[in-house]
C-alpha atoms as a PDB file:
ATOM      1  CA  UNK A   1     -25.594  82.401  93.254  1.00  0.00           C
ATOM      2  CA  UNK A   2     -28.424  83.696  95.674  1.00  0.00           C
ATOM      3  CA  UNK A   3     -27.731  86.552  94.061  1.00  0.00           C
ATOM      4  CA  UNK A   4     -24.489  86.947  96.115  1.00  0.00           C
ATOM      5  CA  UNK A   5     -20.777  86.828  94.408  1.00  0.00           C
ATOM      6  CA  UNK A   6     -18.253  84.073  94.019  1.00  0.00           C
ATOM      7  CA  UNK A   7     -14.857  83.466  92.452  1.00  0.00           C
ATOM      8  CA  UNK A   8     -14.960  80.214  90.365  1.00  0.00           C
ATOM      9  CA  UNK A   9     -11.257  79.336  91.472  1.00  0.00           C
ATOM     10  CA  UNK A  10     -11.864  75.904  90.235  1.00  0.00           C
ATOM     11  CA  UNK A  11     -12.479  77.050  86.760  1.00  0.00           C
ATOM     12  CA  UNK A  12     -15.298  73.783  86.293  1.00  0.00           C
ATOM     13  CA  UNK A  13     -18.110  76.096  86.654  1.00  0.00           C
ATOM     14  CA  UNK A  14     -19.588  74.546  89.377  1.00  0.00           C
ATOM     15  CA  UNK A  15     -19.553  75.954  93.168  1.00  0.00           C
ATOM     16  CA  UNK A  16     -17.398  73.929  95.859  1.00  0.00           C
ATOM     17  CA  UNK A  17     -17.602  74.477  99.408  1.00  0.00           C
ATOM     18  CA  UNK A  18     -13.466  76.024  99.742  1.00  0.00           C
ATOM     19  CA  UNK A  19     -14.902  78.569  96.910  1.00  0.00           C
ATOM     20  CA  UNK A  20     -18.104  79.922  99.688  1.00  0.00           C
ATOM     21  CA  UNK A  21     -17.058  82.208 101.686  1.00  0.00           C
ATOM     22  CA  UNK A  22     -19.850  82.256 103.819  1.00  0.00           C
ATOM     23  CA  UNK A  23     -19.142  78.590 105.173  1.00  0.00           C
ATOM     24  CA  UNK A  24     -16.803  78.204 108.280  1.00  0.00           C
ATOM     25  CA  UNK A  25     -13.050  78.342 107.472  1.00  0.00           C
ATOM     26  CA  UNK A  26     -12.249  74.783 108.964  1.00  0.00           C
ATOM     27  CA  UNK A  27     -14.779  73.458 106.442  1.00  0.00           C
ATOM     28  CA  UNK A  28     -13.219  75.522 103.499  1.00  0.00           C
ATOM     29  CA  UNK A  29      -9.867  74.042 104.026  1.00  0.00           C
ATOM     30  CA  UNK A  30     -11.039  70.509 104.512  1.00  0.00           C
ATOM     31  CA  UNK A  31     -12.794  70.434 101.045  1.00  0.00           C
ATOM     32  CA  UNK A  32      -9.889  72.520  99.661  1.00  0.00           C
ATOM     33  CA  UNK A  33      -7.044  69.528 101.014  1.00  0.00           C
ATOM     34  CA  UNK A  34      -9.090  66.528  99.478  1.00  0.00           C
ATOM     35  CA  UNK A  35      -9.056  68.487  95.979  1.00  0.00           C
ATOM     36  CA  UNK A  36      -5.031  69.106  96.199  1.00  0.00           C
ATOM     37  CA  UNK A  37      -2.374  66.686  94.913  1.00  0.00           C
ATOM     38  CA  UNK A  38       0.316  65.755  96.838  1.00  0.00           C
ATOM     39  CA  UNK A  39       2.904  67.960  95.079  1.00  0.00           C
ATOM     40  CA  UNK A  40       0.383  70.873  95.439  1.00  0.00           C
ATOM     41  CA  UNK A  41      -0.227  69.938  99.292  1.00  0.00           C
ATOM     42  CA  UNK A  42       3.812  69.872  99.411  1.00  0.00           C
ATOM     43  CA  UNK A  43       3.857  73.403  97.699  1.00  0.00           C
ATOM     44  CA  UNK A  44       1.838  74.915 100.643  1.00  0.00           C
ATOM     45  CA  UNK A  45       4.592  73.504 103.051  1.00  0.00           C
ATOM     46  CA  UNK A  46       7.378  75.374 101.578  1.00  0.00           C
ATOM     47  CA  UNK A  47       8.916  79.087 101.769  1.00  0.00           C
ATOM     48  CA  UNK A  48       9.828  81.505  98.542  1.00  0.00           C
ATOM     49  CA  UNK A  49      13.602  82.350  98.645  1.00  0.00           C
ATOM     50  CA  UNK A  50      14.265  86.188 100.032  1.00  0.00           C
ATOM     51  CA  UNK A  51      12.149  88.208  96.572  1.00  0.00           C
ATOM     52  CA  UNK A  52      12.644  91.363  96.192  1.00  0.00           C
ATOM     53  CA  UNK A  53      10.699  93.919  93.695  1.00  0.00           C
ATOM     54  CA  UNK A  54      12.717  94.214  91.324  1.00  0.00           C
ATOM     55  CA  UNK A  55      15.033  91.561  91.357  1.00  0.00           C
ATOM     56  CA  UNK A  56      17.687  93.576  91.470  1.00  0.00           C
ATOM     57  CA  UNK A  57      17.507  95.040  95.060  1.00  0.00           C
ATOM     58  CA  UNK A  58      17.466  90.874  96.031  1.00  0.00           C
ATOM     59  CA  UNK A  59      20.342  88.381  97.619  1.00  0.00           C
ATOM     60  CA  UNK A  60      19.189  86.178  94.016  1.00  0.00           C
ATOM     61  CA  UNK A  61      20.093  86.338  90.117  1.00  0.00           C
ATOM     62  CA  UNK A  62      16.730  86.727  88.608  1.00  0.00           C
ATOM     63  CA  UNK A  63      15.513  87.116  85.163  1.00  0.00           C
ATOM     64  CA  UNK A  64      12.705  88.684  83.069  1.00  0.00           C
ATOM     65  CA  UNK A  65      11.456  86.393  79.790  1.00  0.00           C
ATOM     66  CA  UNK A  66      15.108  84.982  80.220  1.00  0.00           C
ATOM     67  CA  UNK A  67      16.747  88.675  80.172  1.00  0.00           C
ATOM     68  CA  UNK A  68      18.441  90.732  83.037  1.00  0.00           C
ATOM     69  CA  UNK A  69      16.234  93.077  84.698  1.00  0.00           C
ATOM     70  CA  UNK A  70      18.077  96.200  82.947  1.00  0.00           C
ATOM     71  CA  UNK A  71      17.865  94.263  79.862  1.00  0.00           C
ATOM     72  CA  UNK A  72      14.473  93.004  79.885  1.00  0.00           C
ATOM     73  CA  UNK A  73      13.291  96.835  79.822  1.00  0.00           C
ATOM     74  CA  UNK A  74      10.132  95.380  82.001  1.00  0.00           C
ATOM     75  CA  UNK A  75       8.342  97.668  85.171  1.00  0.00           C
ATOM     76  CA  UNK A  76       9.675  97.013  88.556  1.00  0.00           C
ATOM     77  CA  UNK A  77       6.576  95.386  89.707  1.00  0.00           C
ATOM     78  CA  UNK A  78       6.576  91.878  86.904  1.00  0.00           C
ATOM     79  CA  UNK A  79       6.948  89.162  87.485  1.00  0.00           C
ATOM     80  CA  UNK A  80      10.488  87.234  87.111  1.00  0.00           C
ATOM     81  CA  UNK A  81      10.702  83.930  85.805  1.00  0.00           C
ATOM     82  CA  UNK A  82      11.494  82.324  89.195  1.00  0.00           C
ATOM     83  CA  UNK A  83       8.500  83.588  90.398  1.00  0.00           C
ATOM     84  CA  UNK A  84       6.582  82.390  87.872  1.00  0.00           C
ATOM     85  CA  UNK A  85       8.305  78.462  88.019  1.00  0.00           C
ATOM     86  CA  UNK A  86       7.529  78.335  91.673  1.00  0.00           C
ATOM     87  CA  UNK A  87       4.287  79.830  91.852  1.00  0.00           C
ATOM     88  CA  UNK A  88       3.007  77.358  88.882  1.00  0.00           C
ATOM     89  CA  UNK A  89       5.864  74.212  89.118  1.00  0.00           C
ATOM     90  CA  UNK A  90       6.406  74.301  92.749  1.00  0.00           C
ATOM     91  CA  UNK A  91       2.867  75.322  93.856  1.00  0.00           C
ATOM     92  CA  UNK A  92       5.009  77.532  96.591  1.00  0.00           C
ATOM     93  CA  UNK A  93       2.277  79.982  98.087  1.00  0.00           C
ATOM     94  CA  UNK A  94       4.453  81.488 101.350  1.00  0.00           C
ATOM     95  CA  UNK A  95       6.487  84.458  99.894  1.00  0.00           C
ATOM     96  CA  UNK A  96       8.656  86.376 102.247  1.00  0.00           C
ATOM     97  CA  UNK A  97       9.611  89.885 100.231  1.00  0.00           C
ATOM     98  CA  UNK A  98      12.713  92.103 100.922  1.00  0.00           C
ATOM     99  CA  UNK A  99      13.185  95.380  99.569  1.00  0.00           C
ATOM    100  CA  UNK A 100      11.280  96.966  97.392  1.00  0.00           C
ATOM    101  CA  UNK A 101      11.276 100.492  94.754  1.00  0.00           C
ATOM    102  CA  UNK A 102       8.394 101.776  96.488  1.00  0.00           C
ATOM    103  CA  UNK A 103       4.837 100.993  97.810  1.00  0.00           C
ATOM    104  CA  UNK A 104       3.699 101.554  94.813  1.00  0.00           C
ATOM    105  CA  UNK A 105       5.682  98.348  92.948  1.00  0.00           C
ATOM    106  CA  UNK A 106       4.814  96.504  96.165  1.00  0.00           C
ATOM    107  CA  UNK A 107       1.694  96.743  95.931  1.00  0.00           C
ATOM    108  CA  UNK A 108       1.345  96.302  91.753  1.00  0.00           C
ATOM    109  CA  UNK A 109       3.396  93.155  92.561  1.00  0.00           C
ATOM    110  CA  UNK A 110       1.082  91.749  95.182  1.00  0.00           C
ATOM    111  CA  UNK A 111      -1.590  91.994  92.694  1.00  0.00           C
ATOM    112  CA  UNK A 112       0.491  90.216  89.859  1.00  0.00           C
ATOM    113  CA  UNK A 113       1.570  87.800  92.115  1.00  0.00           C
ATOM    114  CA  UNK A 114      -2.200  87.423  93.526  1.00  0.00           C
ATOM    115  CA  UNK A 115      -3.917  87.075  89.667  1.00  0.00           C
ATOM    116  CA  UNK A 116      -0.517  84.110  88.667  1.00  0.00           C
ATOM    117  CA  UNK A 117      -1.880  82.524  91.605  1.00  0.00           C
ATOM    118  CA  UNK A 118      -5.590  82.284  91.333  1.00  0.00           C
ATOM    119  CA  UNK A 119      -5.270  81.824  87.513  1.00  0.00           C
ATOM    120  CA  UNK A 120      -3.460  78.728  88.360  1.00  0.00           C
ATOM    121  CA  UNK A 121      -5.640  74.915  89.222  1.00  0.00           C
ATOM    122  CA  UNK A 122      -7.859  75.618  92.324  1.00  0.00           C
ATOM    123  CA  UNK A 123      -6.597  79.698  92.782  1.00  0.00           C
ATOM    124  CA  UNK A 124      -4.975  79.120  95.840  1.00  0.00           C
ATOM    125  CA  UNK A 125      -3.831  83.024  96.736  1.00  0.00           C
ATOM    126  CA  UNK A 126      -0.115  83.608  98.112  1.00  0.00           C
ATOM    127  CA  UNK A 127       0.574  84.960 101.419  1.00  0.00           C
ATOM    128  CA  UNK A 128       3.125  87.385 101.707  1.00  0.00           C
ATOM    129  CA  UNK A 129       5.367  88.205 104.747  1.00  0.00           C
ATOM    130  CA  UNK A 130       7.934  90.404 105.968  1.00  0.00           C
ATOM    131  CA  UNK A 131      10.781  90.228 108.428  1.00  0.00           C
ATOM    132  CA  UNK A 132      10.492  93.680 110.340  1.00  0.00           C
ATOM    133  CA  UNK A 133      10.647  96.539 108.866  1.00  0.00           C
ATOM    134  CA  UNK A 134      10.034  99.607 110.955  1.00  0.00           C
ATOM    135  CA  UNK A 135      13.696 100.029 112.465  1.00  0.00           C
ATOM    136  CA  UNK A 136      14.931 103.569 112.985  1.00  0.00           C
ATOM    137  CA  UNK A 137      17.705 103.285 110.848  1.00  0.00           C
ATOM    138  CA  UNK A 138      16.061 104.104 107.271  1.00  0.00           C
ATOM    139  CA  UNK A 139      19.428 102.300 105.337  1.00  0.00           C
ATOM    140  CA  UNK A 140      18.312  98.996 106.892  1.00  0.00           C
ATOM    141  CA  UNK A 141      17.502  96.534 104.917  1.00  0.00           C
ATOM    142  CA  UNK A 142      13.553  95.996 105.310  1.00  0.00           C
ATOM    143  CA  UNK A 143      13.268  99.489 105.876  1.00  0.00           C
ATOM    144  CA  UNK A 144      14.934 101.130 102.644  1.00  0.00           C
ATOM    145  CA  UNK A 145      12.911  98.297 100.909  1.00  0.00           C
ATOM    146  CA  UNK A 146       9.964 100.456 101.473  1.00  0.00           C
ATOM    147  CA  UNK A 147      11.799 103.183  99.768  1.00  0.00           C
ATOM    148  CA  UNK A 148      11.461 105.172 103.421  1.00  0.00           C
ATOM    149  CA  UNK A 149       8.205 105.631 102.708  1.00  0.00           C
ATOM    150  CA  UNK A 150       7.533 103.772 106.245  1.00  0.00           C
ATOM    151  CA  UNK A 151       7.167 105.363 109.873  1.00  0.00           C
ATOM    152  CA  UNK A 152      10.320 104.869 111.875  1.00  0.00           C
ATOM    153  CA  UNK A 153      10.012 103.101 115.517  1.00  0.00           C
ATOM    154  CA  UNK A 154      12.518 102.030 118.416  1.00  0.00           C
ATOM    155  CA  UNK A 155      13.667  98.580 118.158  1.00  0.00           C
ATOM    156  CA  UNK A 156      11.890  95.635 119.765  1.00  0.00           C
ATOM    157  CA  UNK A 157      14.212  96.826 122.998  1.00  0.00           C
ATOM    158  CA  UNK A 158      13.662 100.183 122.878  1.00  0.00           C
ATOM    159  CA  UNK A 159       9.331  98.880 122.639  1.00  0.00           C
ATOM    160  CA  UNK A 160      10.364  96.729 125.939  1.00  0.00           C
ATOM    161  CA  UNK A 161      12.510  99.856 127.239  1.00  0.00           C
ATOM    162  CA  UNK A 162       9.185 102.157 127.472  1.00  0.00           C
ATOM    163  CA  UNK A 163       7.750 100.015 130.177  1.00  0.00           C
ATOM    164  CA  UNK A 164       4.200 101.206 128.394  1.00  0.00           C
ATOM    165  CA  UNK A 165       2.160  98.096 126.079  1.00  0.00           C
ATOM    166  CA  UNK A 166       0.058 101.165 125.070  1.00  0.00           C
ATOM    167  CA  UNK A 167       3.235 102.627 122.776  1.00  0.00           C
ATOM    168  CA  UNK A 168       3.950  98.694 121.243  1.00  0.00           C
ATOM    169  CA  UNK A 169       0.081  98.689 120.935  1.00  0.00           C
ATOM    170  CA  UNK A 170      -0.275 101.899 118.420  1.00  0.00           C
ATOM    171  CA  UNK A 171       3.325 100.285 116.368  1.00  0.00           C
ATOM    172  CA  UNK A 172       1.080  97.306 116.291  1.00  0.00           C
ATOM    173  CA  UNK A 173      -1.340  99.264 114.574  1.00  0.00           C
ATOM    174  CA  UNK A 174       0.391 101.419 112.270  1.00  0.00           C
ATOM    175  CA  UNK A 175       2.830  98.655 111.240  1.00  0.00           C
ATOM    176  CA  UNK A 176      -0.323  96.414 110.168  1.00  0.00           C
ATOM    177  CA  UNK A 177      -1.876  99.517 108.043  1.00  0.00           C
ATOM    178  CA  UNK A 178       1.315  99.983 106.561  1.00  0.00           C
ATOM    179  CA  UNK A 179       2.026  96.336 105.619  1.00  0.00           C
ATOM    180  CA  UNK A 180      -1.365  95.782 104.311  1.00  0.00           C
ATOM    181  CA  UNK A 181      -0.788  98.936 101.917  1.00  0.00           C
ATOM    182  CA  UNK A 182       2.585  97.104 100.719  1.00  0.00           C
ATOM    183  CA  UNK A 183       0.496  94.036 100.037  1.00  0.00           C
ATOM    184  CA  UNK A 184       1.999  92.050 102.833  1.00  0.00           C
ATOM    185  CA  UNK A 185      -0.214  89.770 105.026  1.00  0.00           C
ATOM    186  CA  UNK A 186       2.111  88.504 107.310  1.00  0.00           C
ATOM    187  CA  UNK A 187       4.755  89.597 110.087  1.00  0.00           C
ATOM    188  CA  UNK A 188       7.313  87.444 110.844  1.00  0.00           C
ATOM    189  CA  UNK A 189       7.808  89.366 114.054  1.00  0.00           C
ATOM    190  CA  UNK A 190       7.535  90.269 117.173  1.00  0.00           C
ATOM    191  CA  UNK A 191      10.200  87.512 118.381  1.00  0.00           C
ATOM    192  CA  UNK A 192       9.385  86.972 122.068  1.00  0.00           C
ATOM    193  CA  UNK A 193      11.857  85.203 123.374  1.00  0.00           C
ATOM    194  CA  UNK A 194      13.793  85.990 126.595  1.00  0.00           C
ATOM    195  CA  UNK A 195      17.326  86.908 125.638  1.00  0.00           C
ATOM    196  CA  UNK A 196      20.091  85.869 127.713  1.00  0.00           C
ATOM    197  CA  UNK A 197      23.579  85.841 125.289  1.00  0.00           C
ATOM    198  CA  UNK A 198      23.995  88.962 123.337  1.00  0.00           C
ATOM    199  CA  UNK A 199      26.203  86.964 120.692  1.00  0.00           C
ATOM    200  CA  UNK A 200      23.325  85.700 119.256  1.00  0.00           C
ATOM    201  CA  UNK A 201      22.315  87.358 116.042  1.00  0.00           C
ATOM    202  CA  UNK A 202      18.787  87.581 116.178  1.00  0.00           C
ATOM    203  CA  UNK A 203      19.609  89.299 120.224  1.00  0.00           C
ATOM    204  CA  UNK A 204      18.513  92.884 118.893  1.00  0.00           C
ATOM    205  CA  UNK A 205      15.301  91.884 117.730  1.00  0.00           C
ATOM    206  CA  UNK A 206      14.193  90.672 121.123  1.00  0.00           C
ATOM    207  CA  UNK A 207      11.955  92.924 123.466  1.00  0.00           C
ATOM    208  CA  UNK A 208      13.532  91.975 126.865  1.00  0.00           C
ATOM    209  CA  UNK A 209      16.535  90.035 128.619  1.00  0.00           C
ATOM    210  CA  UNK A 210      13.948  89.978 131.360  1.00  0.00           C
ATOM    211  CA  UNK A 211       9.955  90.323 131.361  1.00  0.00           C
ATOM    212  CA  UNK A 212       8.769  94.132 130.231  1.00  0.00           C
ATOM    213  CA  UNK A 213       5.121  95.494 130.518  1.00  0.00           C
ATOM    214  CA  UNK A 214       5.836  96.057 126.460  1.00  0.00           C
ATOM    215  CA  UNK A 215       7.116  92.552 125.867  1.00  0.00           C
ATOM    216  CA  UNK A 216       4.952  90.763 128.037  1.00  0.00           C
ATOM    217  CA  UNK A 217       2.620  88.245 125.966  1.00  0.00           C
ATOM    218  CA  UNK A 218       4.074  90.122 122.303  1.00  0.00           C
ATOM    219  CA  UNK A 219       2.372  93.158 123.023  1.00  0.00           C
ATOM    220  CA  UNK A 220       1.969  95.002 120.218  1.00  0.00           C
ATOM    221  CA  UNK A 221       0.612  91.852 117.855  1.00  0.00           C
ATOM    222  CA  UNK A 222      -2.828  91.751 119.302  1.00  0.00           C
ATOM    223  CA  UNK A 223      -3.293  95.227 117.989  1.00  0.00           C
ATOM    224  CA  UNK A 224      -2.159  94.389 114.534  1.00  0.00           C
ATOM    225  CA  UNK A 225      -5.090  93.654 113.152  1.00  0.00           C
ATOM    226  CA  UNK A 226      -5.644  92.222 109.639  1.00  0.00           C
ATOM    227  CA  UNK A 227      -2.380  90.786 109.685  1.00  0.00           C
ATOM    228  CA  UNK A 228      -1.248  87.059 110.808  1.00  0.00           C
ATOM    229  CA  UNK A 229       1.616  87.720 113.451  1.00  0.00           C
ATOM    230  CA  UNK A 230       4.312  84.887 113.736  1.00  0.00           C
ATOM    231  CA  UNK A 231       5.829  84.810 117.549  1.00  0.00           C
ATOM    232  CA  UNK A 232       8.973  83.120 116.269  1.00  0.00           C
ATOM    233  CA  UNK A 233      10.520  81.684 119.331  1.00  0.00           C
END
């Protein structure tokens, strides 16, 4: 159209405003929401369980064409079944991923995940997010998820210990290259809240008891670019 390049997501034919990409984004969603049932509307409210790629490194049973992974003789980066019923059934479009064999499944998975989606009514694309995963200790969860191919940084207090928002600033950037080469969009992290009782299980993934120069205002998220950062407080 005008000689420019648009996805029919709609699958009618015709071009709708949510499908231009040169209209504003406010005006995009609002002619996206009145084409959206309720149950799809709903879908785009809820979270994935933890996935992880393959199934097998996940908290979850999972299955391949109704097999075990190991049974199933399928590539680390399909699809399981319960991806596939609440990607089409549940219209669920907020995935939060685990661990995974390597960036290389990661990424093959995002783009699996990302054709299910759009083949589905209106090709609303999934967003995928990650808890941190840039911890020094390589075993951790998130971290051996990226098979250790991932740079290694202090935790959120040792950020805040530095004193320096120009050393949160460059994780900020490496962390968003690195997650957009995994397929992930966004960061459920940094957490800037003040901490006060260290019993508290989510304590170690705060940047300061008190205010820092490297946790002030989530330093560190402003400079991850291309990714949507989630403050959780």
């Amino acid at each position: 159209m005008d000689g420019l390049r648009f996805k029919d997501l709609s699958k009618d034919g015709e071009p709708h405003p949510y499908e231009d990409w040169r209209l504003p984004s406010k005006e995009r969603a609002k002619d996206l929401a009145s084409r959206m049932s309720v149950e799809q509307i709903a879908g785009l409210m809820l979270y994935s369980p933890h996935q992880a790629v393959p199934a097998t490194f996940g908290f979850f049973p999972a299955t391949y064409g109704g097999k075990s992974y190991e049974e199933s003789g399928t590539e680390a980066a399909d699809l399981t079944d319960q991806q596939k019923a609440f990607l089409e059934a549940d219209h669920v479009r907020h995935v939060l991923v685990t661990a995974v064999e390597s960036p290389a499944a990661a990424a093959t998975w995002n783009n699996r995940l990302q054709a299910a989606a759009e083949a589905a009514s209106l090709g609303i694309p999934v967003n995928i997010s990650t808890d941190p995963r840039h911890g020094t200790d390589s075993s951790a969860e998130y971290n051996a998820g990226s098979g250790g191919a991932i740079s290694m940084w202090p935790e959120a207090l040792g950020l805040a210990a530095t004193f320096d928002p120009a050393v949160a600033e460059r994780f900020g950037e490496v962390a968003a290259k690195e997650y957009r080469a995994l397929g992930i969009a966004t960061a459920l992290s940094p957490q800037v809240d003040i901490a006060t009782d260290p019993r508290w299980s989510r304590f170690n993934g705060l940047r300061r008891g008190r205010r820092s120069a490297a946790g002030d205002k989530g330093a560190g998220a402003d400079a991850a670019q291309g990714l949507y950062c989630c403050n959780c407080k």
